[in-house]
C-alpha atoms as a PDB file:
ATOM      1  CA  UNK A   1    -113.400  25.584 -11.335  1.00  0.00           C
ATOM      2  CA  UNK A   2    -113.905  26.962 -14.708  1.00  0.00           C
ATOM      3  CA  UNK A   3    -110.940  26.706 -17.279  1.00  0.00           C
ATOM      4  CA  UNK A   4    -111.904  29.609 -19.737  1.00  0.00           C
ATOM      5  CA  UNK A   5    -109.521  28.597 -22.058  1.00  0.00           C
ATOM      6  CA  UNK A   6    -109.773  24.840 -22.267  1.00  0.00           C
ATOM      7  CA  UNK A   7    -113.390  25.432 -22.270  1.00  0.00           C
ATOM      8  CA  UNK A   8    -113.528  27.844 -24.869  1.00  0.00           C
ATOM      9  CA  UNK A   9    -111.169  27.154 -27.116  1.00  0.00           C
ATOM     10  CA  UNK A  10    -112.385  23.731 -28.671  1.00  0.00           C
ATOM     11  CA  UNK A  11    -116.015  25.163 -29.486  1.00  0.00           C
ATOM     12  CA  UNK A  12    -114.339  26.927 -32.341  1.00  0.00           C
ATOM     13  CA  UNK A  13    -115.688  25.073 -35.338  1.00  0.00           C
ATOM     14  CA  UNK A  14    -115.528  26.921 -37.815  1.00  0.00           C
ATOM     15  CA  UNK A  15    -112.677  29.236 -39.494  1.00  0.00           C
ATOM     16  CA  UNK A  16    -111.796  32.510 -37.482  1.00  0.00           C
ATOM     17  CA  UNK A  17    -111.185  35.733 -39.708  1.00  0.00           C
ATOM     18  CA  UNK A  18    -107.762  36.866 -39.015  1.00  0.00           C
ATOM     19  CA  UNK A  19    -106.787  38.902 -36.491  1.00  0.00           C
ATOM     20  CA  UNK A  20    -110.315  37.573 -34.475  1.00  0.00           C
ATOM     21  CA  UNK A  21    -108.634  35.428 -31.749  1.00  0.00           C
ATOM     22  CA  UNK A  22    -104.927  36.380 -30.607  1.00  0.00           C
ATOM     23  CA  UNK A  23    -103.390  33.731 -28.602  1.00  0.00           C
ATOM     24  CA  UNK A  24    -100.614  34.624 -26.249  1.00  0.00           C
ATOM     25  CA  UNK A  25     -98.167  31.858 -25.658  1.00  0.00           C
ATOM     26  CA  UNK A  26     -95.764  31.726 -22.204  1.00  0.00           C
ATOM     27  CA  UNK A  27     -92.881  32.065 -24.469  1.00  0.00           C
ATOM     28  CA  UNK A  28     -93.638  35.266 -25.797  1.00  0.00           C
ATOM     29  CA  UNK A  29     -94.814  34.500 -29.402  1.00  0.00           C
ATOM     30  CA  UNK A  30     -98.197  35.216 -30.876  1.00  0.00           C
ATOM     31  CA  UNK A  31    -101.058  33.939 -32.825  1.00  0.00           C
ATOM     32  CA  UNK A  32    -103.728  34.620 -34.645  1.00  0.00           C
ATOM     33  CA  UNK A  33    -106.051  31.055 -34.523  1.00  0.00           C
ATOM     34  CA  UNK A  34    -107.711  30.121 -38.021  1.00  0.00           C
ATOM     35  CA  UNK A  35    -109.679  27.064 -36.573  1.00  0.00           C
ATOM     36  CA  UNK A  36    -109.964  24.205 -34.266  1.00  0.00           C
ATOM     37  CA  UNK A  37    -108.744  20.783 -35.550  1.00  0.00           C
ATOM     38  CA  UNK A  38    -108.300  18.571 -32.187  1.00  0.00           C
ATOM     39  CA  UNK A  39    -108.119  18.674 -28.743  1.00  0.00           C
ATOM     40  CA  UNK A  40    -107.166  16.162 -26.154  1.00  0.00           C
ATOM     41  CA  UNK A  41    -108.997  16.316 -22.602  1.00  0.00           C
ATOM     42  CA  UNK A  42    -106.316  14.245 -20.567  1.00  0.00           C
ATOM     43  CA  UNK A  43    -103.166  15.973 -21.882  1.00  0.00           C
ATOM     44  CA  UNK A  44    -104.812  19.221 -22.376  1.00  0.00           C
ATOM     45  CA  UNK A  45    -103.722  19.323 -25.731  1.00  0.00           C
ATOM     46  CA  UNK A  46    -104.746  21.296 -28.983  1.00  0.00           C
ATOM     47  CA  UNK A  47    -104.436  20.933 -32.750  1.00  0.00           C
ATOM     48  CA  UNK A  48    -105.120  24.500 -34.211  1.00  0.00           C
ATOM     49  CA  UNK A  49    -104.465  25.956 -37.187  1.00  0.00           C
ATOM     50  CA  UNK A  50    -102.876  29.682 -36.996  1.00  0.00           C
ATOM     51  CA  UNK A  51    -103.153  32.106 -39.747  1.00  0.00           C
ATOM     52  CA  UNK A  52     -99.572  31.992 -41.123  1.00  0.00           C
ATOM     53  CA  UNK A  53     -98.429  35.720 -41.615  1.00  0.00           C
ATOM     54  CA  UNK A  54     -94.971  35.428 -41.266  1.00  0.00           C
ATOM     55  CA  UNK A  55     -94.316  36.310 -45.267  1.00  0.00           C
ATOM     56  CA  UNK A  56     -96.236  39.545 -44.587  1.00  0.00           C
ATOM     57  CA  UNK A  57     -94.708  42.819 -44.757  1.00  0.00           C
ATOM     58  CA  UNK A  58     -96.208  45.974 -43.193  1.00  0.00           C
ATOM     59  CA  UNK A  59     -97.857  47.131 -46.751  1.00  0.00           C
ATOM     60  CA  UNK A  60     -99.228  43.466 -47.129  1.00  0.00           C
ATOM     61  CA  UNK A  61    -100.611  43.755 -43.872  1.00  0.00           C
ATOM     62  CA  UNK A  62    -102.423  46.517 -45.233  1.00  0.00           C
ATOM     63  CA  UNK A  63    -103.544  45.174 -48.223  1.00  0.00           C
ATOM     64  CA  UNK A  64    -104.453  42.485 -46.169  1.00  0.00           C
ATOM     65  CA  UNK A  65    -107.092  44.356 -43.780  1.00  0.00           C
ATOM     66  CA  UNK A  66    -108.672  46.113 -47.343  1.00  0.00           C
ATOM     67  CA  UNK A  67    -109.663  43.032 -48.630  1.00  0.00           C
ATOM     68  CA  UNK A  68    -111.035  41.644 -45.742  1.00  0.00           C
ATOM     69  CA  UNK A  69    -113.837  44.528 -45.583  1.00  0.00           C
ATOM     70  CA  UNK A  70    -114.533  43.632 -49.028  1.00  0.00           C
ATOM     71  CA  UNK A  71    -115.127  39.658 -47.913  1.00  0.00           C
ATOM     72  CA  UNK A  72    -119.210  39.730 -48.711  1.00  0.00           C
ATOM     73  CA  UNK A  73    -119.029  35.801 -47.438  1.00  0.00           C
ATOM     74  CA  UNK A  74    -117.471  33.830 -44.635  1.00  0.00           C
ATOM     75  CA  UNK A  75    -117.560  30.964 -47.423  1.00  0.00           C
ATOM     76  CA  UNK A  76    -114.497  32.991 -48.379  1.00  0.00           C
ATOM     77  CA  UNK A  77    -111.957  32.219 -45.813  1.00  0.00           C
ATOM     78  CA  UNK A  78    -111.995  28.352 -47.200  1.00  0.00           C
ATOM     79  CA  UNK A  79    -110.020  29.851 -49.882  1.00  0.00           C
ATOM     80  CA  UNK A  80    -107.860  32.116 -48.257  1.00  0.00           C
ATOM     81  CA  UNK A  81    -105.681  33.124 -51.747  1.00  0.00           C
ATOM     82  CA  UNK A  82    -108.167  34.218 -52.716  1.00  0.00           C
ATOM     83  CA  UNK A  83    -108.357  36.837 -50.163  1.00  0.00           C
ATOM     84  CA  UNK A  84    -105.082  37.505 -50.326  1.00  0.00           C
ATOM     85  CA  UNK A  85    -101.822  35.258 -52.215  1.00  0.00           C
ATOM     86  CA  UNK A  86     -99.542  35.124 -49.493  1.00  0.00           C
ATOM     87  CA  UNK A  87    -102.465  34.126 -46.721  1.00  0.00           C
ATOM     88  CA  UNK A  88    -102.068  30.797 -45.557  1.00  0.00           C
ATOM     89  CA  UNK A  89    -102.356  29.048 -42.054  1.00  0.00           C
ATOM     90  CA  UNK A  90    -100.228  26.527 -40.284  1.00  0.00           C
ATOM     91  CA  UNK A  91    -101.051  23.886 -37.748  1.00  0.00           C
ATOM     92  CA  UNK A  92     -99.641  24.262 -34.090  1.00  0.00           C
ATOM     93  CA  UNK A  93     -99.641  21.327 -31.623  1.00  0.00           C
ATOM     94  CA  UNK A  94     -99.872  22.909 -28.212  1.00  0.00           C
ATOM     95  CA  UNK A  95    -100.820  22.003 -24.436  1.00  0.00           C
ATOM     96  CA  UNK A  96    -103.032  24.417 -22.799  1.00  0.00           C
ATOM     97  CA  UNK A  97    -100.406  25.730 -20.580  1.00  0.00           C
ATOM     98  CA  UNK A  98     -98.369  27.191 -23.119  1.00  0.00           C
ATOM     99  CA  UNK A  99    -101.256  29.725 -23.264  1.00  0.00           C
ATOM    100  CA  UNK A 100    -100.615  32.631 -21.405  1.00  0.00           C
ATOM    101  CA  UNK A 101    -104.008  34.350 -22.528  1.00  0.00           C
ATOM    102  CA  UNK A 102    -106.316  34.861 -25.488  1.00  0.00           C
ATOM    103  CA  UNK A 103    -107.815  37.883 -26.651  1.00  0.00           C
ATOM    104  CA  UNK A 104    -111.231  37.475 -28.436  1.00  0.00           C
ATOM    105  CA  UNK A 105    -111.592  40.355 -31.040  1.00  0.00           C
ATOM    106  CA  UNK A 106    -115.111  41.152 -32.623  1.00  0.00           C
ATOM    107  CA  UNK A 107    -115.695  41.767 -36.037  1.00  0.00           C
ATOM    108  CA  UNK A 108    -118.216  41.607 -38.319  1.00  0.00           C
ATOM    109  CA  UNK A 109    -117.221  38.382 -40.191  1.00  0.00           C
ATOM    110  CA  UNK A 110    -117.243  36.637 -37.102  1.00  0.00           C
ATOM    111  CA  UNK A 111    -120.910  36.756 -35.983  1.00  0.00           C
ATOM    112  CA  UNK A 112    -122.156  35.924 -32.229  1.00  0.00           C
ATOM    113  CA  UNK A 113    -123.692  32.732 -33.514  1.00  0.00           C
ATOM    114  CA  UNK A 114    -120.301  31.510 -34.882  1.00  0.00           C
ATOM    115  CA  UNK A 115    -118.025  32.161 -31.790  1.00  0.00           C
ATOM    116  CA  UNK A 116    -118.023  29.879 -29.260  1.00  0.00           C
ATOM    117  CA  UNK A 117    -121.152  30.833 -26.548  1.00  0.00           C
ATOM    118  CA  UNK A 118    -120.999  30.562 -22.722  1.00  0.00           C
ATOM    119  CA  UNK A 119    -118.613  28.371 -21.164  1.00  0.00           C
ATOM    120  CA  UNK A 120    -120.656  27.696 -17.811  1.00  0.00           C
ATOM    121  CA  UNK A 121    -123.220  28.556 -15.947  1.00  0.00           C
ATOM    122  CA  UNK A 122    -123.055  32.296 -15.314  1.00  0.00           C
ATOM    123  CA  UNK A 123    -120.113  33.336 -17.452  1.00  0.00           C
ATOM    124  CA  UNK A 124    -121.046  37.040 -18.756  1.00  0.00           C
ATOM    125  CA  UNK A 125    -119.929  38.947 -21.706  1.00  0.00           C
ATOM    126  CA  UNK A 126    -118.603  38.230 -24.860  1.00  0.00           C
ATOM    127  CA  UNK A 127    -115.770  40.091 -25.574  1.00  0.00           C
ATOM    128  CA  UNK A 128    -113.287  39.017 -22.914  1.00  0.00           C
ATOM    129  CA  UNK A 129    -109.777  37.643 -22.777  1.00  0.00           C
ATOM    130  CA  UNK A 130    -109.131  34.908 -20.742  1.00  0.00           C
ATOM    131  CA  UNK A 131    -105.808  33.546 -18.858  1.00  0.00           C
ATOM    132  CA  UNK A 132    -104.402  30.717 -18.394  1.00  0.00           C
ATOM    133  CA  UNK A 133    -105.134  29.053 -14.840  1.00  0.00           C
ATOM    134  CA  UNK A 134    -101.832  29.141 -13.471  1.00  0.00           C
ATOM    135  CA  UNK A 135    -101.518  33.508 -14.107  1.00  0.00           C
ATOM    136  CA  UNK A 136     -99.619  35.400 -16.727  1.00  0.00           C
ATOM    137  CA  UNK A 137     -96.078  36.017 -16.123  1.00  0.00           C
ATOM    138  CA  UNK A 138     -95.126  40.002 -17.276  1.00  0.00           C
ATOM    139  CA  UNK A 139     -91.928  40.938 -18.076  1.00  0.00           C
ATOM    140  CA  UNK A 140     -90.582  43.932 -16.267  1.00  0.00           C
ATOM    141  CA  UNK A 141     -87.253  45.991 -17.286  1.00  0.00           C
ATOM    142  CA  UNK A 142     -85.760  47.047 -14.348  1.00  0.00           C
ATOM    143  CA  UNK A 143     -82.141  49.134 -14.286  1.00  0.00           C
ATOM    144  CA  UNK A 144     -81.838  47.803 -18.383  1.00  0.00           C
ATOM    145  CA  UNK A 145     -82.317  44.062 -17.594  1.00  0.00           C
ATOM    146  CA  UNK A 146     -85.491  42.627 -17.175  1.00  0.00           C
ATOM    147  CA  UNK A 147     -87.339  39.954 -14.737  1.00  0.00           C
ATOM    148  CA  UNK A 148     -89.819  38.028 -14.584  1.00  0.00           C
ATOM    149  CA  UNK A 149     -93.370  39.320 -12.118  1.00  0.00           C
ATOM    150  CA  UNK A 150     -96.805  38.302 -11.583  1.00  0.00           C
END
């Protein structure tokens, strides 16, 4: 069996641009990862870092995105004030099964040679996102309340 996220995940090893990797947790929150610090095999376990954009507003998000088409340099997101002064990261402890999925978005600053390659034998693909083992739970409003489905 091939866990695409446990397997995937901890070849990061270097930073990831923002908005590059969304992860999906169970619980309904959302991140975008910054890099790889730890993982543990037998809990399942991560240490990642998260781009921390929780002081953004919609016009920093903006201002955001137009300096990061000026980035020349992947050297650059070491020093992410520089980019821009409210960027900063955060580091989340997690188990794998908090992850309900992760979305891998391409870009530019985030070359093929930098993301994490095949995870087995006969994976295809690059731009995928990959589940959790255990399914993602969607949350369906039915007569104004809503429920849980697979």
């Amino acid at each position: 069996m091939v866990d695409y996220l446990y397997d995937w995940i901890p070849q990061i090893n270097d930073v990831v641009p923002p908005f590059c990797v969304e992860l999906a947790l169970r619980d309904g929150t959302r991140y975008f990862l910054h890099s790889v610090n730890g993982n543990d095999e037998d809990t399942k376990s991560l240490v990642i870092r998260v781009w921390d954009l929780r002081a953004f507003s919609d016009h920093d998000i903006e201002n955001l995105k137009v300096a990061l088409n000026k980035i020349k340099s992947r050297k650059e997101f070491h020093e992410e004030t520089n980019i821009h002064p409210k960027l900063d990261w955060a580091n989340l402890r997690i188990h794998l099964v908090d992850v309900a999925y992760c979305v891998e978005w391409h870009d530019r600053l985030w070359p093929e040679d930098k993301r994490p390659q095949g995870v087995r034998e006969g994976e295809e693909g690059h731009g995928r996102a990959a589940a959790n083992d255990e399914g993602l739970r969607r949350t369906v409003e039915v007569d104004g309340g809503t429920r849980a489905s697979d």
